[in-house]
C-alpha atoms as a PDB file:
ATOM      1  CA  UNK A   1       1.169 -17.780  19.851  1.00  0.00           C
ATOM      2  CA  UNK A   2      -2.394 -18.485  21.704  1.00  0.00           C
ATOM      3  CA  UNK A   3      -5.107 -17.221  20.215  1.00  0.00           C
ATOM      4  CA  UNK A   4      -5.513 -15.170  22.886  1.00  0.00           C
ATOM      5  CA  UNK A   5      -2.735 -13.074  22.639  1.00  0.00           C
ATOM      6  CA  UNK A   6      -4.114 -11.984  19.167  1.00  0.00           C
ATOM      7  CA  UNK A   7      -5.881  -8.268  19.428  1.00  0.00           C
ATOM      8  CA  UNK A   8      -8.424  -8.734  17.112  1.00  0.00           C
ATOM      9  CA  UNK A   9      -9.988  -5.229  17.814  1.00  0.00           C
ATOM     10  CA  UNK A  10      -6.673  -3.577  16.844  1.00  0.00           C
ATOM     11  CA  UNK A  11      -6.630  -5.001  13.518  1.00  0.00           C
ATOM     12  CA  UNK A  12     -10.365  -4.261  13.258  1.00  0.00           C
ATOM     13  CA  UNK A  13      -9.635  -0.817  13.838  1.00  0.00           C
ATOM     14  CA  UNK A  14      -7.087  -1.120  10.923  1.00  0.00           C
ATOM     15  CA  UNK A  15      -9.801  -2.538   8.407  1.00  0.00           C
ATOM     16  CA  UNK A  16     -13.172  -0.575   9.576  1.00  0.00           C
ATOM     17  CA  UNK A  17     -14.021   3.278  10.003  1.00  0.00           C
ATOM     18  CA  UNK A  18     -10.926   3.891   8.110  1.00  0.00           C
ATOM     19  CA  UNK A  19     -10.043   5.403   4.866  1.00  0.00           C
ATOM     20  CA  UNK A  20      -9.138   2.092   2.492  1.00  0.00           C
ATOM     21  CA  UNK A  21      -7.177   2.389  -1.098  1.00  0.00           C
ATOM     22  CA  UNK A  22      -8.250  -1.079  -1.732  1.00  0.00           C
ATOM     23  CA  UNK A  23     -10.496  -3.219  -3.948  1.00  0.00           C
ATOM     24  CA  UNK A  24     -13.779  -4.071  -2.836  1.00  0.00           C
ATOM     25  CA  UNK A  25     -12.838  -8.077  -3.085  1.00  0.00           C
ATOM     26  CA  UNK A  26     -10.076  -6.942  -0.983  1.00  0.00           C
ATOM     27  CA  UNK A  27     -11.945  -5.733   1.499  1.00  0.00           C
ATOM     28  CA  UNK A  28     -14.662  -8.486   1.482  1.00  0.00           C
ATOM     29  CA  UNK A  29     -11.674 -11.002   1.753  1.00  0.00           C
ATOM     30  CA  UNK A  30      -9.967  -9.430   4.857  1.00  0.00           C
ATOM     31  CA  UNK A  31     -14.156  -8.677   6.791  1.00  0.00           C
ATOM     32  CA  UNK A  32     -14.168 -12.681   5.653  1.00  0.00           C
ATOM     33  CA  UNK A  33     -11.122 -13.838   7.990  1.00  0.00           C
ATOM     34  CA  UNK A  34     -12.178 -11.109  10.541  1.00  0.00           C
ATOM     35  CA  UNK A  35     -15.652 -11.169  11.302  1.00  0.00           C
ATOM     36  CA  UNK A  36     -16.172 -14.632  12.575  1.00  0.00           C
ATOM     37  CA  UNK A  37     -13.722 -13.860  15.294  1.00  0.00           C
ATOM     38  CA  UNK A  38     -14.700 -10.727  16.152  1.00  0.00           C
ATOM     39  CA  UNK A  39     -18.057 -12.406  16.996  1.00  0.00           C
ATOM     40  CA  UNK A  40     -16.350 -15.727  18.363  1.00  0.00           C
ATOM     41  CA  UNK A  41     -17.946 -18.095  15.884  1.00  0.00           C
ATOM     42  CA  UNK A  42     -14.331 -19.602  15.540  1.00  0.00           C
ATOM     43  CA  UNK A  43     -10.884 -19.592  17.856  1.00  0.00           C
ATOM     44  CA  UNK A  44      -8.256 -20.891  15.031  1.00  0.00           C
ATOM     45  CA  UNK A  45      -5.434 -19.283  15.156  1.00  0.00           C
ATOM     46  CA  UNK A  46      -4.011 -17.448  11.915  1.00  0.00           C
ATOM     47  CA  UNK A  47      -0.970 -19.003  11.427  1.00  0.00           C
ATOM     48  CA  UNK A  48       1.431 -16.114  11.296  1.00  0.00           C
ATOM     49  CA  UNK A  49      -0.675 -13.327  13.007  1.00  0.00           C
ATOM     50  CA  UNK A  50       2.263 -12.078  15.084  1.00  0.00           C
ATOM     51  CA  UNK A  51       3.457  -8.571  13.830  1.00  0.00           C
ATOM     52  CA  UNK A  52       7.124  -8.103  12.170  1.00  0.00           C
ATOM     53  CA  UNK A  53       8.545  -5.755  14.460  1.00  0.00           C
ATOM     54  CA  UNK A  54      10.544  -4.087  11.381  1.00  0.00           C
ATOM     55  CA  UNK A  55      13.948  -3.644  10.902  1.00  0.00           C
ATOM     56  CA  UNK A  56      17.154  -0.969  11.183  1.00  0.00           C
ATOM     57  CA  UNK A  57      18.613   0.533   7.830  1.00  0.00           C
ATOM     58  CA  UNK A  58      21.700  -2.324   7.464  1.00  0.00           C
ATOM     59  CA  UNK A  59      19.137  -5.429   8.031  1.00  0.00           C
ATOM     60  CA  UNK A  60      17.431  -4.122   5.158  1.00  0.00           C
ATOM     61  CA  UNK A  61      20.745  -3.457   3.178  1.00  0.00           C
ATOM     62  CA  UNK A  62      21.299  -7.163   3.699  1.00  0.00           C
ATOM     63  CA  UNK A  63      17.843  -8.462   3.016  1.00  0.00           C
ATOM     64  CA  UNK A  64      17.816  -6.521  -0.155  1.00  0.00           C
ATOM     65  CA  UNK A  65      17.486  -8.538  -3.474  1.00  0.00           C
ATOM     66  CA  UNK A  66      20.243  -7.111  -6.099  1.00  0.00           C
ATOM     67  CA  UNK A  67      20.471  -8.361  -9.044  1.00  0.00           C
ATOM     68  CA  UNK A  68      23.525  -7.061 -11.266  1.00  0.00           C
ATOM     69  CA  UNK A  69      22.971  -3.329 -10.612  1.00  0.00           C
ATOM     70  CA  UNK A  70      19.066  -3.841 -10.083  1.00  0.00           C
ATOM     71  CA  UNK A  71      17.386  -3.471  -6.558  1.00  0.00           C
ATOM     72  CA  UNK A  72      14.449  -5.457  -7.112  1.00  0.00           C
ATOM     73  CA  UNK A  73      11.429  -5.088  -4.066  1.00  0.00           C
ATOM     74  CA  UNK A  74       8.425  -6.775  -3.745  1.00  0.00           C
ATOM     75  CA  UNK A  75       5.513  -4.971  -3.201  1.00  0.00           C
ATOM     76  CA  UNK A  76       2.799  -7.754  -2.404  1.00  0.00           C
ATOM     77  CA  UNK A  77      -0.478  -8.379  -0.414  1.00  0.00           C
ATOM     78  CA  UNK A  78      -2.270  -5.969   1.911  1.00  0.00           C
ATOM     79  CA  UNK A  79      -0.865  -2.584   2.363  1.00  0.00           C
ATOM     80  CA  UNK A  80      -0.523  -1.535   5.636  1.00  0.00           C
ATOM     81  CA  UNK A  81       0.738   1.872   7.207  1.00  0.00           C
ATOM     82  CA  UNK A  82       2.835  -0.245   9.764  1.00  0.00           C
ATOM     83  CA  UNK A  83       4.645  -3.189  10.443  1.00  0.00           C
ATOM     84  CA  UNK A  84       3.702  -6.234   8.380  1.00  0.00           C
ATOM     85  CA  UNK A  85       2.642 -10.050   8.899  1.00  0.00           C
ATOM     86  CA  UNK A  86       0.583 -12.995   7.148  1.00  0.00           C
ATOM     87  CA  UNK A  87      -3.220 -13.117   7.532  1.00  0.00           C
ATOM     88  CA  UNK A  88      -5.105 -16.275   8.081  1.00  0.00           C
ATOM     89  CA  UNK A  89      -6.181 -16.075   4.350  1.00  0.00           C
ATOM     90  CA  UNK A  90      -1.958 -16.776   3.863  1.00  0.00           C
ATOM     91  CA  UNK A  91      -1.632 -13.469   2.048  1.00  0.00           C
ATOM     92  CA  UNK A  92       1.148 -11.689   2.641  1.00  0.00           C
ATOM     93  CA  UNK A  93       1.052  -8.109   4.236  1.00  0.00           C
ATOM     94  CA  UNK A  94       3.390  -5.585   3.737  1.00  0.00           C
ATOM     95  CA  UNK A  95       4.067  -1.969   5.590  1.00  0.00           C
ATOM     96  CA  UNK A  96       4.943   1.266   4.036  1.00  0.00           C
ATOM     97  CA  UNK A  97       7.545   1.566   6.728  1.00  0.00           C
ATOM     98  CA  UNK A  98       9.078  -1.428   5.787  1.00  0.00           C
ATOM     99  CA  UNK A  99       8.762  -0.899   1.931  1.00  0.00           C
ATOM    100  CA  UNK A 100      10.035   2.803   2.546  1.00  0.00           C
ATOM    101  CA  UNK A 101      12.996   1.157   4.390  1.00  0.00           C
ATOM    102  CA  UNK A 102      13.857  -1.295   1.784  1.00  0.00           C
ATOM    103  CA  UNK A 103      13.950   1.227  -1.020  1.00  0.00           C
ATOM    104  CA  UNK A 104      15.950   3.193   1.014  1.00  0.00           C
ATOM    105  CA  UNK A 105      18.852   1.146   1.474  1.00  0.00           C
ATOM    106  CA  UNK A 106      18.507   0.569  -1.824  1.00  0.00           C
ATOM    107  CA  UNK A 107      18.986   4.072  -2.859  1.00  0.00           C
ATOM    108  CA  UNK A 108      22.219   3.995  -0.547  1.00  0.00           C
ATOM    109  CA  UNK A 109      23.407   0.686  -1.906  1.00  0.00           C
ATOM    110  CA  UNK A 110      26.575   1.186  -4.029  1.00  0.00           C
ATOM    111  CA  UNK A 111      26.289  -1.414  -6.502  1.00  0.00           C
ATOM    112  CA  UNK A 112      22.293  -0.470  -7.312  1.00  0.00           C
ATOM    113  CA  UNK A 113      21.675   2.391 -10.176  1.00  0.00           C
ATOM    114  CA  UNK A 114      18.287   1.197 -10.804  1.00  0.00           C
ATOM    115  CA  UNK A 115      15.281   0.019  -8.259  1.00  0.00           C
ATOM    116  CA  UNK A 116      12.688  -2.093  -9.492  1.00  0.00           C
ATOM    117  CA  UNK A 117       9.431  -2.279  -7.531  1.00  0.00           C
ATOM    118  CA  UNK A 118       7.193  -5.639  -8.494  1.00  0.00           C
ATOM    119  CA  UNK A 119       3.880  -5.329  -7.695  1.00  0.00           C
ATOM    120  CA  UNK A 120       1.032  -7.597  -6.953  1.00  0.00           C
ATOM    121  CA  UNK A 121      -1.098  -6.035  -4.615  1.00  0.00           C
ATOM    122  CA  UNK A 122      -5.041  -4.756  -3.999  1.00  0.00           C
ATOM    123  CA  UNK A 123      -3.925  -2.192  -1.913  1.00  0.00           C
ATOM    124  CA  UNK A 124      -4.944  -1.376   2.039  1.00  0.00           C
ATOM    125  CA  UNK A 125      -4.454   1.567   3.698  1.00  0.00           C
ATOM    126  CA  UNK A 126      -5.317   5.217   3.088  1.00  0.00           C
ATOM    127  CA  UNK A 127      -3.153   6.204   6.015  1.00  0.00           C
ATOM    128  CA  UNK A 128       0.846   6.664   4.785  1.00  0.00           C
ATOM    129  CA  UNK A 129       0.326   5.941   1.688  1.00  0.00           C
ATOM    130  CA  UNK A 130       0.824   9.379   0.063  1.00  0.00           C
ATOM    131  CA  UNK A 131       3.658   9.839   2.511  1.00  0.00           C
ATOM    132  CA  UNK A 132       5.447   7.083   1.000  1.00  0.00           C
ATOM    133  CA  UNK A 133       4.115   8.376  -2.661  1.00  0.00           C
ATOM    134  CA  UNK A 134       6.039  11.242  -1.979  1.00  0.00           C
ATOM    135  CA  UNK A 135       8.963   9.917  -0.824  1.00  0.00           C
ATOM    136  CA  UNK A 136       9.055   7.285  -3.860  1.00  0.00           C
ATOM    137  CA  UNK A 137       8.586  10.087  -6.463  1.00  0.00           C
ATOM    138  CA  UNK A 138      11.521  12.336  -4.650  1.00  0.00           C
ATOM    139  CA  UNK A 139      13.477   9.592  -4.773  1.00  0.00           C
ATOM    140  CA  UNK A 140      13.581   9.286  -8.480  1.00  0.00           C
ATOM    141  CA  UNK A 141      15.354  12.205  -8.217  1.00  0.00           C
ATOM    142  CA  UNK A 142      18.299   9.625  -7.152  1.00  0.00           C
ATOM    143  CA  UNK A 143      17.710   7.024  -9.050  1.00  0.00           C
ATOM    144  CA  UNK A 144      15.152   5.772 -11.404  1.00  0.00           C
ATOM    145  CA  UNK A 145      12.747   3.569  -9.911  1.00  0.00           C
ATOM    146  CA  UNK A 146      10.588   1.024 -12.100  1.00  0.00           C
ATOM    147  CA  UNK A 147       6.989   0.234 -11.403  1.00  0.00           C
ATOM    148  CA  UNK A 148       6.483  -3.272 -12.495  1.00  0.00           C
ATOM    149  CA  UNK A 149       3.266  -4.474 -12.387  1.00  0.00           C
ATOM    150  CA  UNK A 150       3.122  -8.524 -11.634  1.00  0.00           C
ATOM    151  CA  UNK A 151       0.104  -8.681 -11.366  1.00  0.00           C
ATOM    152  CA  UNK A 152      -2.478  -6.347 -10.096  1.00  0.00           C
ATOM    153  CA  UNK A 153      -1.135  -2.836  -8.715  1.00  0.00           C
ATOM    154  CA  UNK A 154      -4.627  -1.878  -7.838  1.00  0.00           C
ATOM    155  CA  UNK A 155      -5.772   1.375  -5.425  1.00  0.00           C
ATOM    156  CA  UNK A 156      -3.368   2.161  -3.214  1.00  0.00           C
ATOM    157  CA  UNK A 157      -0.685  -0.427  -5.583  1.00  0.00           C
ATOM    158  CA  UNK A 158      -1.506   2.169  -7.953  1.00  0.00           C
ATOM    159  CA  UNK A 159      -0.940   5.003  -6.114  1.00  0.00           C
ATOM    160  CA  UNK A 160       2.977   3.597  -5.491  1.00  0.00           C
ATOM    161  CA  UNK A 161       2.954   2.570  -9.123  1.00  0.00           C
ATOM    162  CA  UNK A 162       1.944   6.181 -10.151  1.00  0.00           C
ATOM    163  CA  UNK A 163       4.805   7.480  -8.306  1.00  0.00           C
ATOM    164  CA  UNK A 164       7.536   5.812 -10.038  1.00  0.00           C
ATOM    165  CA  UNK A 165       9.646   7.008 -13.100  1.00  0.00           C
ATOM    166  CA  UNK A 166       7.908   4.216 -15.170  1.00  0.00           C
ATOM    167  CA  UNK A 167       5.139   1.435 -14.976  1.00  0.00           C
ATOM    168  CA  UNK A 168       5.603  -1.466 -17.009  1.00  0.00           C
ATOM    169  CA  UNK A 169       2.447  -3.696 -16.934  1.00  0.00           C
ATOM    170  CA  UNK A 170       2.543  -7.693 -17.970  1.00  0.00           C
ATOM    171  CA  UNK A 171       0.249  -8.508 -20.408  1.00  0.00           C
ATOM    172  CA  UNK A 172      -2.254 -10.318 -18.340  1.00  0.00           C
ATOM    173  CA  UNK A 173      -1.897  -7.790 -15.203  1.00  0.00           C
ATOM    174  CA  UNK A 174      -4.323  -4.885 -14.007  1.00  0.00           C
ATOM    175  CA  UNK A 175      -4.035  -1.617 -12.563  1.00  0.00           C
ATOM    176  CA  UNK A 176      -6.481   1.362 -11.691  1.00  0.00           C
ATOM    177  CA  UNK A 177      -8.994   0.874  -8.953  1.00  0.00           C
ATOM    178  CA  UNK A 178      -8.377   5.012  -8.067  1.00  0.00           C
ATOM    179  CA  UNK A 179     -11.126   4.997  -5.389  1.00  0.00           C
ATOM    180  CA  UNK A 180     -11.088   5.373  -1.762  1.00  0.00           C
ATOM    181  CA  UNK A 181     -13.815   3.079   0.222  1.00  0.00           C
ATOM    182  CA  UNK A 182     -14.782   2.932   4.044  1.00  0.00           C
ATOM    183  CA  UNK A 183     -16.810  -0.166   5.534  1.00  0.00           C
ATOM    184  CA  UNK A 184     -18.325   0.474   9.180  1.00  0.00           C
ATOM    185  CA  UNK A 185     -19.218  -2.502  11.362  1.00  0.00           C
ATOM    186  CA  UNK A 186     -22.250  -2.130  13.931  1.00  0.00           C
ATOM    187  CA  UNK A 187     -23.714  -5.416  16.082  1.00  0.00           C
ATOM    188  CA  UNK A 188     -26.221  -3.880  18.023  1.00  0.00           C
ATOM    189  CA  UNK A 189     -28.996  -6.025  16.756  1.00  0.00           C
ATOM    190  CA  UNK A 190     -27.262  -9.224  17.446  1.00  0.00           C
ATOM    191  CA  UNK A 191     -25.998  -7.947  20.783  1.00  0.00           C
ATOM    192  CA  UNK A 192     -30.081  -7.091  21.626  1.00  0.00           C
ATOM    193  CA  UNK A 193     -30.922 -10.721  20.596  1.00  0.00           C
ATOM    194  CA  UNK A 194     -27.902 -12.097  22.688  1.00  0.00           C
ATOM    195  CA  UNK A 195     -29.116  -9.804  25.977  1.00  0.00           C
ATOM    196  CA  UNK A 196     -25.839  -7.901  25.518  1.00  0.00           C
ATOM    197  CA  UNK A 197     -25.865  -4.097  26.681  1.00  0.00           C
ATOM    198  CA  UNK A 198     -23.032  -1.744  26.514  1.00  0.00           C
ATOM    199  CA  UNK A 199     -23.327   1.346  28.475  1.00  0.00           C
ATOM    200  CA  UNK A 200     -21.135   4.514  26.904  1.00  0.00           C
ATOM    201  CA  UNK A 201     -20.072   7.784  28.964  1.00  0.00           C
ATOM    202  CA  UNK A 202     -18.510  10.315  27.010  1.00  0.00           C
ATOM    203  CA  UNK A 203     -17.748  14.135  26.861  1.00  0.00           C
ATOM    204  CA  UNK A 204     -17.403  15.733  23.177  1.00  0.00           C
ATOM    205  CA  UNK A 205     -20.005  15.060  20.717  1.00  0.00           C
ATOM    206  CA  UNK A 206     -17.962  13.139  18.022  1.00  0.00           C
ATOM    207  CA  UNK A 207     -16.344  10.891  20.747  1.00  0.00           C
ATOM    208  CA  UNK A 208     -18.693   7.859  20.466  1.00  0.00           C
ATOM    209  CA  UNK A 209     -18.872   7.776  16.480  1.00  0.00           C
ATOM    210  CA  UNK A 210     -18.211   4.617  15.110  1.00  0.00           C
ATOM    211  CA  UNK A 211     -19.714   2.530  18.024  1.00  0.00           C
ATOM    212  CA  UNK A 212     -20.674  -0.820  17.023  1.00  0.00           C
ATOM    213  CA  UNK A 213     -22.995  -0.690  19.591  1.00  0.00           C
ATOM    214  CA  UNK A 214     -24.956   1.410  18.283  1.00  0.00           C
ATOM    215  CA  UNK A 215     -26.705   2.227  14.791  1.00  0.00           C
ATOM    216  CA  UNK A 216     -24.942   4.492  12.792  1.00  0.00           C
ATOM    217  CA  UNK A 217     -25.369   8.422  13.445  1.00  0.00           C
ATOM    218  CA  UNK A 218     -26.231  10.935  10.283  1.00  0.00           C
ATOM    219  CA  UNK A 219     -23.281  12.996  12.462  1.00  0.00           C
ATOM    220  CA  UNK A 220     -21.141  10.277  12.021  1.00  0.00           C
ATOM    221  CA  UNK A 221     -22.202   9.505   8.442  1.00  0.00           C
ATOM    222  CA  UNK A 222     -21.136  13.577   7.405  1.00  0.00           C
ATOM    223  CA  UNK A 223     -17.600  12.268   8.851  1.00  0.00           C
ATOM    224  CA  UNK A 224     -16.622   9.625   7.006  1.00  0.00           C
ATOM    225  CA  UNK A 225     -18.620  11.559   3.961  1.00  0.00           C
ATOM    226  CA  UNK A 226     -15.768  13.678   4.591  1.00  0.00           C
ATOM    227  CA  UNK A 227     -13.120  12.001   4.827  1.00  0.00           C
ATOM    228  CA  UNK A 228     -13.949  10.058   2.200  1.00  0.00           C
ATOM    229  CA  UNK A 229     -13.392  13.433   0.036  1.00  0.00           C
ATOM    230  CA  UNK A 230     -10.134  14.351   1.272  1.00  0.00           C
ATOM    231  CA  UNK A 231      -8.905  11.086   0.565  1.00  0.00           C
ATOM    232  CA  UNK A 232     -10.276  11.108  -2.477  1.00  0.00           C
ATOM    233  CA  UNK A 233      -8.881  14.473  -3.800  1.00  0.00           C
ATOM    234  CA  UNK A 234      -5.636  13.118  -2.318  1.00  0.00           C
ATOM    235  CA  UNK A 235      -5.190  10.367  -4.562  1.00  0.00           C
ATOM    236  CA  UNK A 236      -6.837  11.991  -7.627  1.00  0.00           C
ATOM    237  CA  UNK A 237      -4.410  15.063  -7.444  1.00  0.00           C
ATOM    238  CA  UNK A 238      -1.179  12.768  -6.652  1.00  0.00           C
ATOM    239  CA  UNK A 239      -1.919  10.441  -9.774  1.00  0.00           C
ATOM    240  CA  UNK A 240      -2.857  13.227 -11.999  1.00  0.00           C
ATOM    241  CA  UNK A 241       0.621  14.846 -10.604  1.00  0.00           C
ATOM    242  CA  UNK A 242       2.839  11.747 -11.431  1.00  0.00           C
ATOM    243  CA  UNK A 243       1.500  10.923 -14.577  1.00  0.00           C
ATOM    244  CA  UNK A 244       0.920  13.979 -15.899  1.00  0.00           C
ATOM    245  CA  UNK A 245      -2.690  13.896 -16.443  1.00  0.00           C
ATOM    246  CA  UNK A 246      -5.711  16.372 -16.000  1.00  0.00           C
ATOM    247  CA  UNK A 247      -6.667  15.577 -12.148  1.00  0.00           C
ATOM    248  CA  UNK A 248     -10.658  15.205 -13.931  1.00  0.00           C
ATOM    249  CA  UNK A 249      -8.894  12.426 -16.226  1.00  0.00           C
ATOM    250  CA  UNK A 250      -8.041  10.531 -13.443  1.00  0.00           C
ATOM    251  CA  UNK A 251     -11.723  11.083 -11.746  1.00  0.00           C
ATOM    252  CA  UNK A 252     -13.200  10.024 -14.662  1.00  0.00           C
ATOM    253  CA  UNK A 253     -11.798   6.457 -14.286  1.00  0.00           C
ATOM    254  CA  UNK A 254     -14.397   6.428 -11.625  1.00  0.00           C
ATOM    255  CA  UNK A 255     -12.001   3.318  -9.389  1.00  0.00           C
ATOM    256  CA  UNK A 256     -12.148   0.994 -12.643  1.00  0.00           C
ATOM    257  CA  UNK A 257      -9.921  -1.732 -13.059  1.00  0.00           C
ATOM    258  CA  UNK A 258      -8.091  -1.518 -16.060  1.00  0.00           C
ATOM    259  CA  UNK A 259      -6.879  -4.251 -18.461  1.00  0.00           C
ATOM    260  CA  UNK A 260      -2.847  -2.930 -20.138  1.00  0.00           C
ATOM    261  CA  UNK A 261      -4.151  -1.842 -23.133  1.00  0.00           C
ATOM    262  CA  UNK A 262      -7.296   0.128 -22.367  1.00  0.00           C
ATOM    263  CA  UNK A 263      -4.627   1.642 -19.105  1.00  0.00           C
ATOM    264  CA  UNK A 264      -1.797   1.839 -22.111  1.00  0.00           C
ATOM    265  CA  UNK A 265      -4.477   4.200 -23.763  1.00  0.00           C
ATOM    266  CA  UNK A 266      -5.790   6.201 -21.065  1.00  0.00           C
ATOM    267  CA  UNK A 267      -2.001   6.628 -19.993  1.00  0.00           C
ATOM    268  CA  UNK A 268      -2.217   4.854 -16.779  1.00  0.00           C
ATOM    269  CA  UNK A 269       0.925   3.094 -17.600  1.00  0.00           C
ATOM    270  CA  UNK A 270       4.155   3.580 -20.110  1.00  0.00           C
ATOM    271  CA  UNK A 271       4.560   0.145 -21.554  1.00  0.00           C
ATOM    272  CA  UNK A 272       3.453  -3.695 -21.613  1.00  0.00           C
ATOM    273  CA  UNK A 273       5.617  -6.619 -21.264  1.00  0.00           C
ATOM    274  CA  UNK A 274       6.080  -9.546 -19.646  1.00  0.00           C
ATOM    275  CA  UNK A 275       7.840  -9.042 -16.216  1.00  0.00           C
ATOM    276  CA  UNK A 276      11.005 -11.026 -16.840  1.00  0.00           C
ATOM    277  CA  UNK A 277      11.490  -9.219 -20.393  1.00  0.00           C
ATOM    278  CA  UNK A 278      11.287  -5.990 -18.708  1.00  0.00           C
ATOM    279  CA  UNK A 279      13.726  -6.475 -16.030  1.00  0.00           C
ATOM    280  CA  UNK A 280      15.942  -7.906 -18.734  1.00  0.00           C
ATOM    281  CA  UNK A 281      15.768  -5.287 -20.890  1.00  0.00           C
ATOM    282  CA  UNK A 282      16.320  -2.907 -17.955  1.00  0.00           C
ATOM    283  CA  UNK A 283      19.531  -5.181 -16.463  1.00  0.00           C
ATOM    284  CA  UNK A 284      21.121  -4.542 -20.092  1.00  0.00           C
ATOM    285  CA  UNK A 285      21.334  -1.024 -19.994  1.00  0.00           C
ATOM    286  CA  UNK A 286      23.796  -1.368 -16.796  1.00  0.00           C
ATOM    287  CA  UNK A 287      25.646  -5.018 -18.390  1.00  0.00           C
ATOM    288  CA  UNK A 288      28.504  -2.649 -20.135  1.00  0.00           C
ATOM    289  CA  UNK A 289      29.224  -0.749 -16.572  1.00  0.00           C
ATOM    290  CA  UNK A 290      29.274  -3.830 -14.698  1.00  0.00           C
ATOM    291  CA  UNK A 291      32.939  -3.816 -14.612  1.00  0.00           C
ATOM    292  CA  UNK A 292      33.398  -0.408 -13.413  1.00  0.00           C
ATOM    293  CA  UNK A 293      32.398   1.508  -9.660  1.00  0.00           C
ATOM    294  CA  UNK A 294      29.084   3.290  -9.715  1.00  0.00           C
ATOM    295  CA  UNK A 295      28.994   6.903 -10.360  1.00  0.00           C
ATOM    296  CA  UNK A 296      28.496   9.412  -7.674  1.00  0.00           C
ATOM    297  CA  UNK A 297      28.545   7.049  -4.685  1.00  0.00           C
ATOM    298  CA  UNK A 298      29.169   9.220  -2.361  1.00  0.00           C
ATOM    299  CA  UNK A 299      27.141  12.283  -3.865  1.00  0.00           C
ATOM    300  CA  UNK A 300      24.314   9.355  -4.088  1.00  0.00           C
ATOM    301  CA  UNK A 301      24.413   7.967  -0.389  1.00  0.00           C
ATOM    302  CA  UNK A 302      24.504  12.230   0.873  1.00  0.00           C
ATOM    303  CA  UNK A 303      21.060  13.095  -1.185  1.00  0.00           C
ATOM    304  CA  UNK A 304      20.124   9.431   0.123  1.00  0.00           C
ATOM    305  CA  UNK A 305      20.570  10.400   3.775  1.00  0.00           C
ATOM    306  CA  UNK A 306      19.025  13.987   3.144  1.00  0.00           C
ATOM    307  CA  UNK A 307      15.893  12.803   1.286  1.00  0.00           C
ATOM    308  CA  UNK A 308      15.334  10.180   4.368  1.00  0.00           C
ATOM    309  CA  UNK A 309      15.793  12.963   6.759  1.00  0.00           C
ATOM    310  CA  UNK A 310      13.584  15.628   5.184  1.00  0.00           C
ATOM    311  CA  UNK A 311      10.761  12.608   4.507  1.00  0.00           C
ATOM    312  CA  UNK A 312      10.791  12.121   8.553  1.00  0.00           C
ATOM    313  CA  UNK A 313      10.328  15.562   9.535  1.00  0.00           C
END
């Protein structure tokens, strides 16, 4: 794929002026990768910038890693609302349409009773993500889903993690980060020193906020103050809601990262242990029905189907 064919002010708009549940290194990495191209100080092609174009209900049933009667799902890299790909950085980005999909079939697959989500992830996007919250805490309601955290379930990680029926955290890993953050991007001054003018017609006052073109408006600065807040309370109340917490506990964190014990004590997570042990120990609860046909298949695949339904309305 040329270079050329790459929309770099699409996936601008994806990264600034937008509601992030990421880390701030997060951010800086992904503004590292995209601001010399955005201001053509290099043409290098990402290697895999091309977007997955997602995939139907059985592809996912037959990309789907079971293991005994485990469903076990990766949930790495940048978090996207939609469709996924590799960044020049070579981290790995994942949608929640995708990840939605994937635990999904797994909720219709026969031979899965348990889902396992493995995360290593500084989060991404605001947008979707308490959709897909929502539709991983319903799902429980199938079958139990396992938050394990390999490494970092940070932000908007979290916010999946918080979801689940359990998070187990390896020793060395890290969770928290329960922040929201937004990053604008204006080059007017560079544009004046490079003789660049951009002339802007527009009807509605809030039209042309978030120009780069253009300093930054006090109108436009009460917007994203704003929207800052709802996403905020968003993600407070839904983590206080899943784990059972006061929603002023979970403020109080103030978008620290958390070590397992201090997030052991503060309730952030249920238990800490390596991630192989964990799935192990989790396998071995199934081991003595291994021989025998799942429970409630049928019952299972019809609240499946409903659940995906009512999610898309």
């Amino acid at each position: 794929m040329h270079s050329a064919m790459i929309n770099y002010p699409h996936i601008a708009s994806m990264v600034f002026n937008t509601p992030l549940y990421a880390t701030p290194t997060l951010v800086q990495a992904v503004r590292n990768v995209l601001e010399p191209r955005l201001l053509g100080r290099t043409h290098d092609l990402p290697q895999s910038l091309g977007l997955d174009s997602g995939s139907g209900e059985e592809r996912e049933m037959q990309r789907l890693n079971v293991a005994g009667r485990l469903a076990i799902i990766p949930v790495h890299g940048v978090l996207v609302a939609r469709r996924g790909h590799i960044n020049a950085a070579c981290e790995e980005i994942l949608s929640y349409e995708k990840l939605r999909g994937q635990i999904n079939a797994a909720l219709k697959h026969e031979m899965v009773e348990e889902i396992v989500l493995d995360f290593h992830t500084g989060g991404g996007h605001a947008m979707g993500c308490k959709e897909l919250a929502d539709f991983i805490r319903a799902s429980t309601q199938i079958k139990p889903i396992t938050a394990i955290v390999n490494f970092a379930a940070y932000s908007a990680g979290y916010y999946l993690a918080s979801a689940c029926s359990r998070i187990v955290a390896s020793p060395t890993a890290g969770v928290g980060s329960i922040g929201v953050i937004v990053e604008t991007y204006e080059v007017s001054r560079m544009e004046d020193e490079m003789g660049i003018t951009f002339n802007t017609y527009y009807r509605g006052d809030h039209k042309n906020n978030n120009s780069p073109h253009e300093p930054i408006t006090d109108q436009t600065v009460q917007e994203i103050n704003k929207i800052l807040d709802e996403s905020y309370a968003e993600f407070t109340e839904s983590v206080a809601s899943f784990r059972g917490l006061d929603v002023s506990a979970v403020i109080d964190t103030q978008a620290r990262l958390y070590r397992p014990k201090e997030a052991l004590g503060a309730k952030l997570i249920d238990e800490i242990a390596p991630a192989q042990d964990a799935i192990d120990t989790i396998a071995q609860r199934y081991t003595s029905n291994t021989g025998t046909t799942p429970r409630n298949n049928r019952s299972i695949r019809a609240q499946a189907r409903a659940l995906d339904t009512s999610c898309q309305l």
